[in-house]
Protein backbone atom coordinates (compact mmCIF):
# COMPACT_ATOMS: atom_id res chain seq x y z
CA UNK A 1 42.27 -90.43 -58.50
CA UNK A 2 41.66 -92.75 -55.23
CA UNK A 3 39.83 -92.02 -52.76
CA UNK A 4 42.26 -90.82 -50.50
CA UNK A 5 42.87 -87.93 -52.28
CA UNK A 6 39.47 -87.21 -53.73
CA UNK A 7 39.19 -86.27 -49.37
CA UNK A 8 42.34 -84.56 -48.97
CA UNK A 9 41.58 -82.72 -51.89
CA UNK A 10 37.73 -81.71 -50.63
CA UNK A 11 39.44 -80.52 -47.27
CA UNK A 12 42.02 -78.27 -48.61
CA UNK A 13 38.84 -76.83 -50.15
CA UNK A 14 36.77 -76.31 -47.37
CA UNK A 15 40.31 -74.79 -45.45
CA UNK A 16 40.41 -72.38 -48.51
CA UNK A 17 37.14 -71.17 -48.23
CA UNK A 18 36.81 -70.74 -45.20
CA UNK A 19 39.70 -68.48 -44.79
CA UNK A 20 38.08 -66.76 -47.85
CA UNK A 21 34.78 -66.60 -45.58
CA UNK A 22 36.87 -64.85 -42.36
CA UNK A 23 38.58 -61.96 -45.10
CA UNK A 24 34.99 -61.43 -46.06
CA UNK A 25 33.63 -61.00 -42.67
CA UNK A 26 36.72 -58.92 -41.45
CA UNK A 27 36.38 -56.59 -44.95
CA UNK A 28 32.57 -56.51 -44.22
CA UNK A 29 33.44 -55.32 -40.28
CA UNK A 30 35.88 -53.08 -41.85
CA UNK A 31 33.48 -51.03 -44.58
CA UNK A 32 31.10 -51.53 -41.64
CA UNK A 33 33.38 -48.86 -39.44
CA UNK A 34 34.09 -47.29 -42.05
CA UNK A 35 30.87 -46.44 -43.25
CA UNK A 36 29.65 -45.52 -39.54
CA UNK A 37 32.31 -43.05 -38.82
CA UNK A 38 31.32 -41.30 -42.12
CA UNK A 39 28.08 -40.86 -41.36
CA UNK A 40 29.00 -39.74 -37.93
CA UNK A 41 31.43 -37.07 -39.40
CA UNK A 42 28.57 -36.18 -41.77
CA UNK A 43 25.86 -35.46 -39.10
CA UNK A 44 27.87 -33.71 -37.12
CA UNK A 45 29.09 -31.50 -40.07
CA UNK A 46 25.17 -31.15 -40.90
CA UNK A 47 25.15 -29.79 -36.95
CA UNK A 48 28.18 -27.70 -36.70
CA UNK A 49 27.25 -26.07 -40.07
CA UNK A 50 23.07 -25.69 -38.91
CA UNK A 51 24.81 -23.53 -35.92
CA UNK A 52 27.42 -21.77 -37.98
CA UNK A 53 24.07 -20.73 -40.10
CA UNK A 54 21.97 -20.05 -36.77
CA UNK A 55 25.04 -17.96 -35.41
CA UNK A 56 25.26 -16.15 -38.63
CA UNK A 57 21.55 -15.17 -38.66
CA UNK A 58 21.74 -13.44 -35.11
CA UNK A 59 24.42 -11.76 -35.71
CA UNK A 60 22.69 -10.28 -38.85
CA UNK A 61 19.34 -9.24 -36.77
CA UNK A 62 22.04 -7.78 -34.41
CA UNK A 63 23.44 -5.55 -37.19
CA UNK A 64 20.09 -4.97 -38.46
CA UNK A 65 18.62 -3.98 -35.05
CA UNK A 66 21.64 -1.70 -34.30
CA UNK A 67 21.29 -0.39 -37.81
CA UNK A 68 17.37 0.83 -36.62
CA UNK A 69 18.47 2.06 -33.44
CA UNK A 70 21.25 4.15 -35.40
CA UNK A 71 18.95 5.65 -37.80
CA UNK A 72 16.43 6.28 -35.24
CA UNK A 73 19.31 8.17 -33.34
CA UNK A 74 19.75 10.54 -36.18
CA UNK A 75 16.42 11.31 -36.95
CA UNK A 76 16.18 12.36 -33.14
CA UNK A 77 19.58 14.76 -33.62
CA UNK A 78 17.81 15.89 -36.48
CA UNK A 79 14.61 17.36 -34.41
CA UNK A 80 16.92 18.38 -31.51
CA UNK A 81 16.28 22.73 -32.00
CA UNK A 82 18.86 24.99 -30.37
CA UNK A 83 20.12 28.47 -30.65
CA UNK A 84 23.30 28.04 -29.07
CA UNK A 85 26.29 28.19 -31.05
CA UNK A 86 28.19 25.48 -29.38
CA UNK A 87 25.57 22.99 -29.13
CA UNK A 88 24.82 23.26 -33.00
CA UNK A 89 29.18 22.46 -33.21
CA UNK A 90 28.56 19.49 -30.59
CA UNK A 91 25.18 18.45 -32.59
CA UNK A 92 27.00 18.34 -36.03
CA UNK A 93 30.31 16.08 -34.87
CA UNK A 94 27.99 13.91 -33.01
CA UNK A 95 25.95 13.23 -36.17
CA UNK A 96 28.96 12.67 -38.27
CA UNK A 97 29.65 9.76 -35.69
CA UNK A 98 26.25 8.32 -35.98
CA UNK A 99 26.91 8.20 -39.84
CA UNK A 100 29.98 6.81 -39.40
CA UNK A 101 28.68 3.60 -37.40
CA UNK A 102 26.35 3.23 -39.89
CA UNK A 103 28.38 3.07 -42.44
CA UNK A 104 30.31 0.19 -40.03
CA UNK A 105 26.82 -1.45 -39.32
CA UNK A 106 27.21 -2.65 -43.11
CA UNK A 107 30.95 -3.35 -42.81
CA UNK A 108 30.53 -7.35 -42.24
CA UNK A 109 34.09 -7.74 -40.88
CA UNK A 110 33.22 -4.93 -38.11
CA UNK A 111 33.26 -6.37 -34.97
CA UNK A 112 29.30 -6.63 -33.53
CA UNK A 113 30.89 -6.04 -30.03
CA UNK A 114 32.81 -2.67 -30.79
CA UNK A 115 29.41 -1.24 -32.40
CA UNK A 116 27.19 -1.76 -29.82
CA UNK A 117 29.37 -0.67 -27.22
CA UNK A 118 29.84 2.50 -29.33
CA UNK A 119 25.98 2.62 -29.99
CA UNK A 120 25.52 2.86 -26.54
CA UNK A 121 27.69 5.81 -25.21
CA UNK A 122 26.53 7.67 -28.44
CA UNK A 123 22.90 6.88 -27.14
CA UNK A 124 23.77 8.35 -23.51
CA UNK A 125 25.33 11.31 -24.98
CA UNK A 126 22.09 12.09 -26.93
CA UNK A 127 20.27 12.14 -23.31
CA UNK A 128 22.66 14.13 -22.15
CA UNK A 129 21.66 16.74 -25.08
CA UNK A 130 18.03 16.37 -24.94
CA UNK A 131 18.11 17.44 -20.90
CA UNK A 132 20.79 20.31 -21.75
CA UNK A 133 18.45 21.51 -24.65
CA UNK A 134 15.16 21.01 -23.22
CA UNK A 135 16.89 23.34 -20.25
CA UNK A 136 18.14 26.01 -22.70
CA UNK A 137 15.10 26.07 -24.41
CA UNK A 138 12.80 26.51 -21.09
CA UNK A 139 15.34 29.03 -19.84
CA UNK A 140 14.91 30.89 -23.04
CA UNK A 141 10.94 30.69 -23.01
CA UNK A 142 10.91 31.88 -19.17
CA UNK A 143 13.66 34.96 -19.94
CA UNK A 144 10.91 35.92 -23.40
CA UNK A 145 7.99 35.17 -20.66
CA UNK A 146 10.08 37.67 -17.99
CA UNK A 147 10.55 40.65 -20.28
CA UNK A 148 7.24 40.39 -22.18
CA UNK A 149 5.39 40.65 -18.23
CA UNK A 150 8.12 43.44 -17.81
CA UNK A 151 6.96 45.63 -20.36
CA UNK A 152 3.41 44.77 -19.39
CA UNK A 153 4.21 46.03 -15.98
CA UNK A 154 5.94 49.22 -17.31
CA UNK A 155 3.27 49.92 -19.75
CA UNK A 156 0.37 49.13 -16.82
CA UNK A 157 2.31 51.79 -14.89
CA UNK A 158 2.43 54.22 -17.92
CA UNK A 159 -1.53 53.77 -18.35
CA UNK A 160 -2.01 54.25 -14.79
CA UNK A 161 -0.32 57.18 -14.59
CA UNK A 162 -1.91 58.42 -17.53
CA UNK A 163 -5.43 57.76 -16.30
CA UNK A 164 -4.80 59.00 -12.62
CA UNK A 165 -3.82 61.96 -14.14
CA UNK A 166 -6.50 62.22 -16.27
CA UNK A 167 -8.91 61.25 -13.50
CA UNK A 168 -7.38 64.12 -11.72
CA UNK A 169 -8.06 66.56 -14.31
CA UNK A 170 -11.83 65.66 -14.49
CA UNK A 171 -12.65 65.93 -10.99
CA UNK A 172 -15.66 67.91 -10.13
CA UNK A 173 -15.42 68.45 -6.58
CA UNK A 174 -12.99 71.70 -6.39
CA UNK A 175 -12.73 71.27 -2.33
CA UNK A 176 -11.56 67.50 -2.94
CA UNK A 177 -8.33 68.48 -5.14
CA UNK A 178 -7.67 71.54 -2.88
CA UNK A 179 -7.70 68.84 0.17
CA UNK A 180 -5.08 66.58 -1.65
CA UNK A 181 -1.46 67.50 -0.46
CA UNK A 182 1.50 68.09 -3.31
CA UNK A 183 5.13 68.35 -3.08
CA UNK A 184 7.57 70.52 -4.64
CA UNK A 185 11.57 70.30 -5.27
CA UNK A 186 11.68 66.61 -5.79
CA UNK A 187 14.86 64.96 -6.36
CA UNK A 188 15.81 61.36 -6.50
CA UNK A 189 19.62 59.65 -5.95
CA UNK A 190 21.72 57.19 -5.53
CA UNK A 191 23.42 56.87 -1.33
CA UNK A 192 26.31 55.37 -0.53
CA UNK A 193 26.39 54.59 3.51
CA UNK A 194 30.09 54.71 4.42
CA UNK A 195 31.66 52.76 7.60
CA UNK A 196 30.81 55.88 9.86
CA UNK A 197 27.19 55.79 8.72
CA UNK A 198 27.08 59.00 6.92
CA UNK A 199 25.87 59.07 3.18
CA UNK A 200 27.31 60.10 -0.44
CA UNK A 201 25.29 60.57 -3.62
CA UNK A 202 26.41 58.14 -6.06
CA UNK A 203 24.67 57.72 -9.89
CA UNK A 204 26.81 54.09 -9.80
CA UNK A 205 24.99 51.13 -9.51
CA UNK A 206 27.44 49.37 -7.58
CA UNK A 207 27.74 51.72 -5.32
CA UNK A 208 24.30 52.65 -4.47
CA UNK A 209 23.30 51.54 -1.11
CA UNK A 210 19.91 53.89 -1.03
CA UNK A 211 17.68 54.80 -2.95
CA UNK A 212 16.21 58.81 -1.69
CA UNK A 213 13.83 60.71 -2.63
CA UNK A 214 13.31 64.35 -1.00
CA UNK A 215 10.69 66.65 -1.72
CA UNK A 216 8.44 69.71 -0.03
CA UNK A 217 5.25 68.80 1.21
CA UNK A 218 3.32 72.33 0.51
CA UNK A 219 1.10 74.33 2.87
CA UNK A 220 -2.53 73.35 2.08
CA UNK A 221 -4.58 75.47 4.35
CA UNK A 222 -7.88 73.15 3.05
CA UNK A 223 -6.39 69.92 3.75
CA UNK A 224 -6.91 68.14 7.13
CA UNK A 225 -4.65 68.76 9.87
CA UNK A 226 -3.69 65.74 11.12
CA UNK A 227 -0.68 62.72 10.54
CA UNK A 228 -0.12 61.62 6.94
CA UNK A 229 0.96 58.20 5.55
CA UNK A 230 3.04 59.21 2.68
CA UNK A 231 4.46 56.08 0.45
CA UNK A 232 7.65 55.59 -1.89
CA UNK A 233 7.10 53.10 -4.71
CA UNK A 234 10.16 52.41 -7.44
CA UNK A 235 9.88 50.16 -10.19
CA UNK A 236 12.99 48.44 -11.38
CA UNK A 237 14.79 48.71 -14.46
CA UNK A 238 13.76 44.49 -14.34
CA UNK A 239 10.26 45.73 -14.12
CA UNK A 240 9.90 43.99 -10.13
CA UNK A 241 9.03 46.97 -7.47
CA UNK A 242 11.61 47.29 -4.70
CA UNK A 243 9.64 46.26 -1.89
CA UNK A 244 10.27 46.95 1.93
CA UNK A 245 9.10 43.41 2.78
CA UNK A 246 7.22 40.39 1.19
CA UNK A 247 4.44 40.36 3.41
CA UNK A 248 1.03 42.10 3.47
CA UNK A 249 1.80 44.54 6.18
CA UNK A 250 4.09 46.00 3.12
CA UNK A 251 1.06 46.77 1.20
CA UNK A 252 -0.86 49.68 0.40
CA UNK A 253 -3.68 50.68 -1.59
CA UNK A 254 -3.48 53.15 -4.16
CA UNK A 255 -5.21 54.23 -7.61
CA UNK A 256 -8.02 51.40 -7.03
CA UNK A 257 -4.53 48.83 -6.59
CA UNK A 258 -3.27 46.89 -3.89
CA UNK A 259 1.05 46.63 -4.03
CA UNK A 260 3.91 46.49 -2.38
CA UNK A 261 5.47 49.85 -0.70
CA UNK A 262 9.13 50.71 -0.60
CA UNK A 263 8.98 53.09 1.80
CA UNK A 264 6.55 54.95 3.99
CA UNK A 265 7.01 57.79 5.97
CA UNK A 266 3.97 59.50 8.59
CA UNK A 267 4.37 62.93 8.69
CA UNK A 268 2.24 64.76 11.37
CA UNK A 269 0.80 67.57 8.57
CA UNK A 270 -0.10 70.78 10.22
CA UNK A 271 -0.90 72.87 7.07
CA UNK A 272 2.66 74.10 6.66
CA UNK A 273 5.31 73.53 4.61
CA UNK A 274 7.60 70.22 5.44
CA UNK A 275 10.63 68.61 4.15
CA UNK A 276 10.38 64.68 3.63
CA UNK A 277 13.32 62.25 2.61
CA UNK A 278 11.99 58.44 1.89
CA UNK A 279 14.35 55.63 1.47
CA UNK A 280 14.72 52.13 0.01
CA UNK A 281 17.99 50.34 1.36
CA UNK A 282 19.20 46.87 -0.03
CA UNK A 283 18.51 43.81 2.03
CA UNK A 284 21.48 42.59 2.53
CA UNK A 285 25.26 43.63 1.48
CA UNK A 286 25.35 41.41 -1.69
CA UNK A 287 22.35 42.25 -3.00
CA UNK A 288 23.13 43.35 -6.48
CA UNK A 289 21.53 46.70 -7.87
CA UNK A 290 20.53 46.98 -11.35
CA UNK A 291 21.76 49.95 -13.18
CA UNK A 292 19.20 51.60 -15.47
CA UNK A 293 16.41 53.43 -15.14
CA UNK A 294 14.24 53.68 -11.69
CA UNK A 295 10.43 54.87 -11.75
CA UNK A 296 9.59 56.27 -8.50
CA UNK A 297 6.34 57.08 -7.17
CA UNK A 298 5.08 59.13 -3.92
CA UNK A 299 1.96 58.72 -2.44
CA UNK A 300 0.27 60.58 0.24
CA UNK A 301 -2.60 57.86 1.66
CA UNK A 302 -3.84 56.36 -1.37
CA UNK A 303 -2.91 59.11 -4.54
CA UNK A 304 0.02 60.06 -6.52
CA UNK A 305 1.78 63.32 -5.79
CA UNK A 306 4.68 62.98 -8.00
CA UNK A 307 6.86 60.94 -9.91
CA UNK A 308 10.12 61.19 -11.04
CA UNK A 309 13.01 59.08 -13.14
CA UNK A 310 16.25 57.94 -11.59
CA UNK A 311 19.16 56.39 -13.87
CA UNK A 312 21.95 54.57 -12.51
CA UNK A 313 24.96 53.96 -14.38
């Protein structure tokens, strides 16, 4: 071989490989890309799944707080106390519903939304219950607190009477209980005040617009001459005294006590006989009268005459 082609030879060589050299570079470039946009995809797979996994554990402290707040709900219906019938009905379905979002807490495909919307109007109903209770419940202990002082009072009033009496029966001044005034032919009813002012005797509650009581004062030829403050004082069937007024110029003092006065009447006592009517009229047209049975008390100045029972249907 000459040289002339030994050099034409040695370029086609160098031609070839340098078109081998440029595939090389452009396959090179090539894997280069190729390789980048993998490990691009792959980070940001790494990313998406790292907030698929942070998503996932918030939404489980979600559940598991809701779950708390649930069970803490039904151990608070559980120490809700009641004696009313339809509250223990309204207790029970609400507690059912409690159970029942537990048992969705757990449910993973439950939506997180729906239960804490539903754990919240639940929650609002169960203040609603505690006010409505706690009410009920204070409403009961005042009513116990109202008749236990009522049959104080009654009782206080039975003693009373019982010791006046007894008082009276150990008295050792003869000219002191022949002073003291008494009454005969005493009678206590019910008035009804018709439109023209004139009265009825009624034993109906709702009728009643008066109260009377009538009696005798006797002759007492010992007793002072002179005007006497007689008093009417009725207890209630509710155990409260019907007063005249509220203030202290409706008090008087009797049996060693200080109360309230429901009527008083002063009689100008000359030693002879005289008839006496006291009253007690409601305050006001709707005032509601109790029926039962009325305790009622006369007093001349600060002792007890009489007593005698009224019952009004």
């Amino acid at each position: 071989m000459n040289t002339s082609e030994e050099n034409k030879a040695m370029g086609n060589n160098n031609e070839q490989n340098q078109k081998i050299n440029r595939v090389l570079v452009l396959i090179i470039i090539l894997l280069s890309i190729a390789l980048g946009i993998t490990l691009w995809q792959f980070f940001e797979l790494r990313k998406t799944n790292s907030q698929k996994g942070t998503e996932i554990e918030y939404l489980n402290d979600e559940r598991g707080e809701l779950q708390n707040e649930l069970e803490n709900m039904l151990n608070e219906f559980d120490s809700l106390e009641t004696d009313n019938d339809s509250m223990k009905v309204e207790l029970a379905s609400r507690r059912e519903e409690i159970e029942d979002l537990l048992a969705k807490v757990k449910d993973k495909d439950y939506a997180i939304y729906k239960l804490k919307k539903e754990t919240k109007t639940l929650r609002t109903i169960m203040k609603g219950y505690v006010v409505t209770i706690d009410s009920i419940n204070t409403l009961n202990v005042g009513l116990r607190k109202e008749n236990l002082e009522v049959k104080q009072t009654l009782n206080k009033e039975r003693d009373r009477s019982k010791e006046l009496q007894k008082n009276n029966e150990n008295l050792s001044s003869k000219v002191a209980i022949a002073s003291r005034l008494d009454v005969s032919g005493v009678s206590a009813f019910g008035v009804n005040v018709k439109r023209d002012m004139t009265g009825k005797e009624t034993d109906r509650s709702r009728r009643t617009d008066k109260i009377r009581v009538c009696f005798s004062l006797n002759e007492n030829k010992v007793a002072i001459a002179e005007k006497k403050n007689l008093y009417l004082r009725i207890l209630a069937p509710d155990g409260k005294i019907l007063t005249a007024g509220e203030t202290e110029n409706f008090k008087f003092e009797f049996n060693g006590l200080k109360g309230y006065y429901s009527d008083k009447e002063i009689v100008d006592y000359a030693n002879e006989k005289v008839d006496v009517c006291l009253d007690w009229a409601k305050p006001s047209e709707d005032y509601e009268i109790l029926p039962g049975k009325y305790m009622l008390f006369i007093y001349a100045e600060d002792y007890e005459m009489a007593n005698i029972s009224l019952t009004l249907k």
